[in-house]
Protein backbone atom coordinates (compact mmCIF):
# COMPACT_ATOMS: atom_id res chain seq x y z
CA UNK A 1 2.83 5.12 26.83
CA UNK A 2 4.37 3.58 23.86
CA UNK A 3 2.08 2.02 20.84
CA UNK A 4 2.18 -1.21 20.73
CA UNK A 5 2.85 -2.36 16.87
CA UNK A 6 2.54 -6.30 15.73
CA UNK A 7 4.20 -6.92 12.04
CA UNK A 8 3.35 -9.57 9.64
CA UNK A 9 6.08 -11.18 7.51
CA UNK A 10 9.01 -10.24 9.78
CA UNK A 11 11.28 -12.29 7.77
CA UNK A 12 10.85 -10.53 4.73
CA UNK A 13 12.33 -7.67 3.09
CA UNK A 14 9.69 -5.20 3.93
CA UNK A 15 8.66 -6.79 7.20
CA UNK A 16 12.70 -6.11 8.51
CA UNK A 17 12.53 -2.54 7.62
CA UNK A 18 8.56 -2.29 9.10
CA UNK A 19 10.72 -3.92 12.33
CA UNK A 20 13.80 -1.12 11.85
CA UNK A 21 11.34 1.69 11.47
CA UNK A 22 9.60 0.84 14.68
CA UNK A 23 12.36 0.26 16.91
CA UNK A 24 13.58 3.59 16.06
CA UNK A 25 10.58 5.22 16.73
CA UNK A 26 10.11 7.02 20.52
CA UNK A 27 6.90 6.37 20.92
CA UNK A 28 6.37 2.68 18.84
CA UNK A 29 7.34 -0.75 20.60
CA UNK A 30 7.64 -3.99 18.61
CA UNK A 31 4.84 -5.94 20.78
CA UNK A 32 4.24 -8.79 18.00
CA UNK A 33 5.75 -10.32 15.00
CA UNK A 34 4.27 -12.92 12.80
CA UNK A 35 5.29 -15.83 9.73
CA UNK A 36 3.28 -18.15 8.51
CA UNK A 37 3.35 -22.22 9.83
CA UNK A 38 6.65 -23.60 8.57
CA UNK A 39 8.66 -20.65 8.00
CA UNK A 40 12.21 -21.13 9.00
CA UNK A 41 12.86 -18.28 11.34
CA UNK A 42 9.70 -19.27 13.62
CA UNK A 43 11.15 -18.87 16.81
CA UNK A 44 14.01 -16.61 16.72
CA UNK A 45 14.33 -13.43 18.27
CA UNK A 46 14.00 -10.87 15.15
CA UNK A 47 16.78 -8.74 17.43
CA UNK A 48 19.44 -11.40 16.23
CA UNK A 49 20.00 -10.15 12.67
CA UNK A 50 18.48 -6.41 13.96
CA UNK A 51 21.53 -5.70 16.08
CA UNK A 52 19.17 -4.32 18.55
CA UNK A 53 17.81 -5.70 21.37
CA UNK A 54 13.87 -7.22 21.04
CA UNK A 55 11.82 -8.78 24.00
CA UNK A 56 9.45 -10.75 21.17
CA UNK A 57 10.29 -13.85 19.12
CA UNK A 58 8.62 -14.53 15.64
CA UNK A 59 5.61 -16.80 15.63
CA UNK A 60 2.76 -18.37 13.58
CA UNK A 61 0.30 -17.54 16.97
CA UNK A 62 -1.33 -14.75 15.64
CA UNK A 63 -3.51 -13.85 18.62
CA UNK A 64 -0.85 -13.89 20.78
CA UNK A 65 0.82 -11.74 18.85
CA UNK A 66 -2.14 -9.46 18.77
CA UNK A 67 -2.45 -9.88 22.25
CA UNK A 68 -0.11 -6.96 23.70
CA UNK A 69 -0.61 -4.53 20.04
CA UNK A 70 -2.57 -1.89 19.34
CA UNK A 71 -2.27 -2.14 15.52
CA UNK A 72 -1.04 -4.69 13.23
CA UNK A 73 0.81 -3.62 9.91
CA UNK A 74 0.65 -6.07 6.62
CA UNK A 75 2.20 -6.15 3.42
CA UNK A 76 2.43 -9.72 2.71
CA UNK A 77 0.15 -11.94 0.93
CA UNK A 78 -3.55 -11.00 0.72
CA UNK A 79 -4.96 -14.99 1.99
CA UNK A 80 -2.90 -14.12 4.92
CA UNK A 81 -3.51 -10.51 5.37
CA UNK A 82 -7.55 -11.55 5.40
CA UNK A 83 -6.72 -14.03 7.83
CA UNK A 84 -5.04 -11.07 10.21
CA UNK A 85 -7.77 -9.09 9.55
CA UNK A 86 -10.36 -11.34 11.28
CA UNK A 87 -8.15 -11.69 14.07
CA UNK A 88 -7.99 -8.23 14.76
CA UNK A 89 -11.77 -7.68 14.09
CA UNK A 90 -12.36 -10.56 16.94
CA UNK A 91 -9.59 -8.75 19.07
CA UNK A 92 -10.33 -5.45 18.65
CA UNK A 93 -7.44 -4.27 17.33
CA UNK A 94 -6.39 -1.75 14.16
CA UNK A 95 -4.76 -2.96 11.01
CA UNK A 96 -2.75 -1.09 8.49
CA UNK A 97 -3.18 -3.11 5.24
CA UNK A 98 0.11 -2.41 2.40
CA UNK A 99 -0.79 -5.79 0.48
CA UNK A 100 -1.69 -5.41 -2.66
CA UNK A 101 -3.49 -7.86 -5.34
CA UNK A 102 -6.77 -8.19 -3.50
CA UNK A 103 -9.79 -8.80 -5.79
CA UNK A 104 -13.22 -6.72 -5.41
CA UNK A 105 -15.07 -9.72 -3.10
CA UNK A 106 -11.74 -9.86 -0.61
CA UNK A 107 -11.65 -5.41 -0.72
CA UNK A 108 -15.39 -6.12 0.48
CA UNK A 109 -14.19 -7.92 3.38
CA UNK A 110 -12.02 -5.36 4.10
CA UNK A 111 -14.91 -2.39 3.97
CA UNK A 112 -16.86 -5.15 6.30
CA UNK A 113 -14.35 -4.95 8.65
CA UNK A 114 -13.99 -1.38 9.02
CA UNK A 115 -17.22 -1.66 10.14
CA UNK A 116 -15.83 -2.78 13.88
CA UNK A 117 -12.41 -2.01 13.57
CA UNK A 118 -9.99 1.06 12.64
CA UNK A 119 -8.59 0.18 8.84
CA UNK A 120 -6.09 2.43 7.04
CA UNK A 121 -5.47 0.59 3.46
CA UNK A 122 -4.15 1.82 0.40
CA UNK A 123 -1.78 -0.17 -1.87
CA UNK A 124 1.15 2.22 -1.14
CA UNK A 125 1.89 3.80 2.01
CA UNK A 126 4.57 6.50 0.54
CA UNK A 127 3.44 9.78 1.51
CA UNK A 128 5.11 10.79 -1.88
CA UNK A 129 2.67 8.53 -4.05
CA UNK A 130 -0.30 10.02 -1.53
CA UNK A 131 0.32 13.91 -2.96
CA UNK A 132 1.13 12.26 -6.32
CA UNK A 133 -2.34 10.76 -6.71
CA UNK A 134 -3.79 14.39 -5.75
CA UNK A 135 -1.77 15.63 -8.41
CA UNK A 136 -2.67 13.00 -10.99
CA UNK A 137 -6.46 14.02 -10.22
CA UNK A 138 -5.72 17.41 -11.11
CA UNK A 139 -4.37 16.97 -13.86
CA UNK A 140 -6.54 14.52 -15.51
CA UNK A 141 -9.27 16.98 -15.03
CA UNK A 142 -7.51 19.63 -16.40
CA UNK A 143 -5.94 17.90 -19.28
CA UNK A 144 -9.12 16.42 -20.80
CA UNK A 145 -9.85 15.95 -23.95
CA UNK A 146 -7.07 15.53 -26.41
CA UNK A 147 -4.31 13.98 -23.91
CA UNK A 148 -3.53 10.51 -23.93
CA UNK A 149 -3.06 8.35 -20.52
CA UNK A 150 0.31 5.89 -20.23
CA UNK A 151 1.42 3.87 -16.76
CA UNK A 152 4.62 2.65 -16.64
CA UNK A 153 5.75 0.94 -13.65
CA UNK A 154 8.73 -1.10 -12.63
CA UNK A 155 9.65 -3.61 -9.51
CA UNK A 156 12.38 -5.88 -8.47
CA UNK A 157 12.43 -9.77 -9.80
CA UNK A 158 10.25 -10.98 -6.98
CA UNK A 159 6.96 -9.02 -6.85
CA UNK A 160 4.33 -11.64 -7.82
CA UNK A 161 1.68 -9.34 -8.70
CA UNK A 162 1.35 -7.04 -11.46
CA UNK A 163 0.52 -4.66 -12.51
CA UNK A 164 1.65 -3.03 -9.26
CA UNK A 165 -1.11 -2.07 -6.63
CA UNK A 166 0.23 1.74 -7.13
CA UNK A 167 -0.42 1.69 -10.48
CA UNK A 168 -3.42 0.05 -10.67
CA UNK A 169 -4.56 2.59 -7.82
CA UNK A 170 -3.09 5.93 -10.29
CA UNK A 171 -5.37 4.57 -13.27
CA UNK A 172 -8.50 4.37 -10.71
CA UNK A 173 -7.90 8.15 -10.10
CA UNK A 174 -7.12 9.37 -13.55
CA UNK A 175 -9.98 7.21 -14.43
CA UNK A 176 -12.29 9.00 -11.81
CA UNK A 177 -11.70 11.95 -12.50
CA UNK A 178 -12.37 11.72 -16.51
CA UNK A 179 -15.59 10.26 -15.35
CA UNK A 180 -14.92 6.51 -16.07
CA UNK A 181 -14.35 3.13 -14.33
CA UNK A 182 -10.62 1.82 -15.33
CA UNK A 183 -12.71 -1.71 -15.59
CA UNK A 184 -13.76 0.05 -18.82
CA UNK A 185 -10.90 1.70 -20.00
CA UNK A 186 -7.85 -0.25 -19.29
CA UNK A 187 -5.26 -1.70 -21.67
CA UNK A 188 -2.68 -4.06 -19.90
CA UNK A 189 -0.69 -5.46 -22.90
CA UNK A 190 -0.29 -4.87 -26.21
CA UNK A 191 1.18 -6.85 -28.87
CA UNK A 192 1.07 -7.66 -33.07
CA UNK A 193 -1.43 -5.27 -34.94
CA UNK A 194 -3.56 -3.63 -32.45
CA UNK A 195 -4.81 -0.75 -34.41
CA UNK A 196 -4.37 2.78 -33.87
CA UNK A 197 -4.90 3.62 -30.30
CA UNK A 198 -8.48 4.30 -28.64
CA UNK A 199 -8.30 7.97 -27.21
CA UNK A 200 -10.30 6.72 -24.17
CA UNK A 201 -8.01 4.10 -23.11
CA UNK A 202 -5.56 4.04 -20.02
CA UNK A 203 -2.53 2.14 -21.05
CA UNK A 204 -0.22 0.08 -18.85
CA UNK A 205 3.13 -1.26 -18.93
CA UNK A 206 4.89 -3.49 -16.69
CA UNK A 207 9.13 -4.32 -16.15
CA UNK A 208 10.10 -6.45 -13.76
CA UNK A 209 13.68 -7.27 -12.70
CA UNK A 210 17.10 -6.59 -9.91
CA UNK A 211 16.01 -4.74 -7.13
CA UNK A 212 14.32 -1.85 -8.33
CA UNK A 213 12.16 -0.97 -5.14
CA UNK A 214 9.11 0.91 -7.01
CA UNK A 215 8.83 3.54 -9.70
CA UNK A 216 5.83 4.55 -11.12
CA UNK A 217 5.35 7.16 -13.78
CA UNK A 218 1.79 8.85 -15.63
CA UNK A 219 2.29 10.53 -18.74
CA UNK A 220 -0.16 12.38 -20.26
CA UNK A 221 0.44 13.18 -23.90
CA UNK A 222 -0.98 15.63 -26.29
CA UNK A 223 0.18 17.14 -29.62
CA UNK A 224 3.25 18.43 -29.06
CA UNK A 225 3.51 18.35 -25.72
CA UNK A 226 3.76 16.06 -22.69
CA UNK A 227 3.25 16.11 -18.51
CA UNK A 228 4.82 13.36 -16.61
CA UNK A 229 3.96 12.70 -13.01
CA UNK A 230 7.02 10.20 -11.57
CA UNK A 231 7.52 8.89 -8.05
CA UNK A 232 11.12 6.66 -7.60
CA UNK A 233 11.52 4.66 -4.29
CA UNK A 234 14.94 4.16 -3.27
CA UNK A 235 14.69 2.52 -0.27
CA UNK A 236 11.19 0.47 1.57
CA UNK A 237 11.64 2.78 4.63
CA UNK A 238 9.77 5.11 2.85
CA UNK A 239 6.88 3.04 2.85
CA UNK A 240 7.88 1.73 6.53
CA UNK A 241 7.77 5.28 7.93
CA UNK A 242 4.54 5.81 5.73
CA UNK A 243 3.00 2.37 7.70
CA UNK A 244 3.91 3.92 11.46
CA UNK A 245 2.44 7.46 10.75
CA UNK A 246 -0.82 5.66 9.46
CA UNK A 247 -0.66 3.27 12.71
CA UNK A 248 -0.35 6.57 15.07
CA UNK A 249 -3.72 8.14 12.65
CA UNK A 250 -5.69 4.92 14.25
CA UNK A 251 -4.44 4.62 17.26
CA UNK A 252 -7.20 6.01 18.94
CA UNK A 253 -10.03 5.12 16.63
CA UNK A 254 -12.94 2.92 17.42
CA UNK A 255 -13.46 2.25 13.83
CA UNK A 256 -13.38 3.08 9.68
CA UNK A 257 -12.15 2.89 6.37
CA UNK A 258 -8.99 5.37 6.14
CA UNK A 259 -6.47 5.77 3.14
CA UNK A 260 -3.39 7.79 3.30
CA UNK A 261 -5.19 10.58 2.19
CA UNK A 262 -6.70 10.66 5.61
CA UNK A 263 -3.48 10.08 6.91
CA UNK A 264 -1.67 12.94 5.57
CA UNK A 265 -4.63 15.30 6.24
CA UNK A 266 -5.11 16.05 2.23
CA UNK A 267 -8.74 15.68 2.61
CA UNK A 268 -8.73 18.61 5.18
CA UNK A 269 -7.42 20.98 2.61
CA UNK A 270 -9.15 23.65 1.21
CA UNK A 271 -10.18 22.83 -2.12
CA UNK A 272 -9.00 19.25 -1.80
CA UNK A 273 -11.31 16.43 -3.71
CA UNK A 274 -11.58 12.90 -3.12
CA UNK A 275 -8.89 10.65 -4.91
């Protein structure tokens, strides 16, 4: 029997190709699709501008949108996505969470909620940034002391948040793993005479502009040498496809906090840490 997947912010960018992915998928159905009070396209049958044929229309009811889904997937704003949340902790039903700019009291709610409901979150669902964050881990233990830490991230004109979930997420493990909180360490702008550079630090810079989907790179430099860990996104069906395999992973859990760690099965390997 197919999985029955509800989407949030179908009339967005990365709610169409969340809607694409899961048409194309065997074993998904699109059972739900949801917009906020007011939005224009409240209504319409998401199969219109598809070119695919869709027995749900888009609407601001979200448990009846919940009502025939299994698991709801989010990347839109994080008021809203705690709003879904609740309703699928009262309904009983998984959530994949892709929004990004929560603070530490609304990631509590989330950890809450995993109490009584299935929860894969992690502020990018790429299975290319998952294995990059292993690799960052490794080598931030390896190359410590002596090597400097730089993120450098860039995102098309209309990302509201910054720096970028993904990068904020790469400093927490480089962090980690040189035994400190990023809290502590972080540097987010830099400008006039800012002295010579604290050896300790984890530095972060931020473009914004066209339609630049995500890249994020870490560069850890040393004398006379540097390692650069990159990930480019060409296209937001890499996170879409990213968003279904985590739905399938929860499917048939009762409950829990999951990342796409869990999701890929990096924790299983031999060796593997925790990132």
């Amino acid at each position: 029997m197919a999985l029955g997947i509800c989407i949030a912010g179908g009339s967005g960018r990365m709610g169409r190709a969340l809607m694409e992915a899961v048409i194309a998928a065997e074993d998904l159905v699109l059972t739900g699709v949801l917009e906020q009070p007011g939005n224009p396209y409240l209504g319409r049958n998401p199969g219109d501008w598809l070119g695919a044929p869709v027995d749900v229309l888009i609407t601001a009811d979200v448990p009846a949108a919940l009502r025939a889904s299994r698991v709801l997937i989010d990347f839109t704003r994080p008021a809203g996505t705690l709003a879904h949340l609740a309703a699928c902790q009262t309904q009983g039903r998984g959530i994949v969470i892709g929004t990004t700019g929560f603070g530490e009291a609304e990631k509590e709610l989330i950890r809450e909620a995993s109490r009584d409901i299935p929860v894969v979150f992690a502020p990018n669902m790429s299975m290319g940034v998952t294995l990059s964050l292993a690799l960052l881990d490794l080598a931030a233990r390896v190359l410590q002391p002596g090597f400097d830490v730089e993120i450098m991230e860039a995102h098309h004109r209309h990302k509201v948040d910054a720096p970028s979930g993904t990068a904020l997420r790469m400093g927490e493990v480089v962090a980690a793993a040189r035994g400190q909180r990023l809290a502590e360490v972080a540097v987010y702008g830099r400008e006039g005479v800012t002295g010579e550079r604290r050896p300790e630090t984890i530095g972060f810079a931020t473009v914004r502009g066209g339609d630049v989907i995500g890249d994020h790179t870490v560069a850890f430099m040393g004398l006379g040498e540097r390692i650069e860990i990159t990930h480019k996104a060409s296209s937001r069906a890499t996170f879409a496809l990213g968003a279904l395999r985590a739905a399938r992973f929860i499917a048939d859990k009762s409950s829990g906090l999951y990342d796409m760690r869990d999701v890929l099965g990096l924790n299983d390997l031999p060796g593997a840490g925790q990132v």
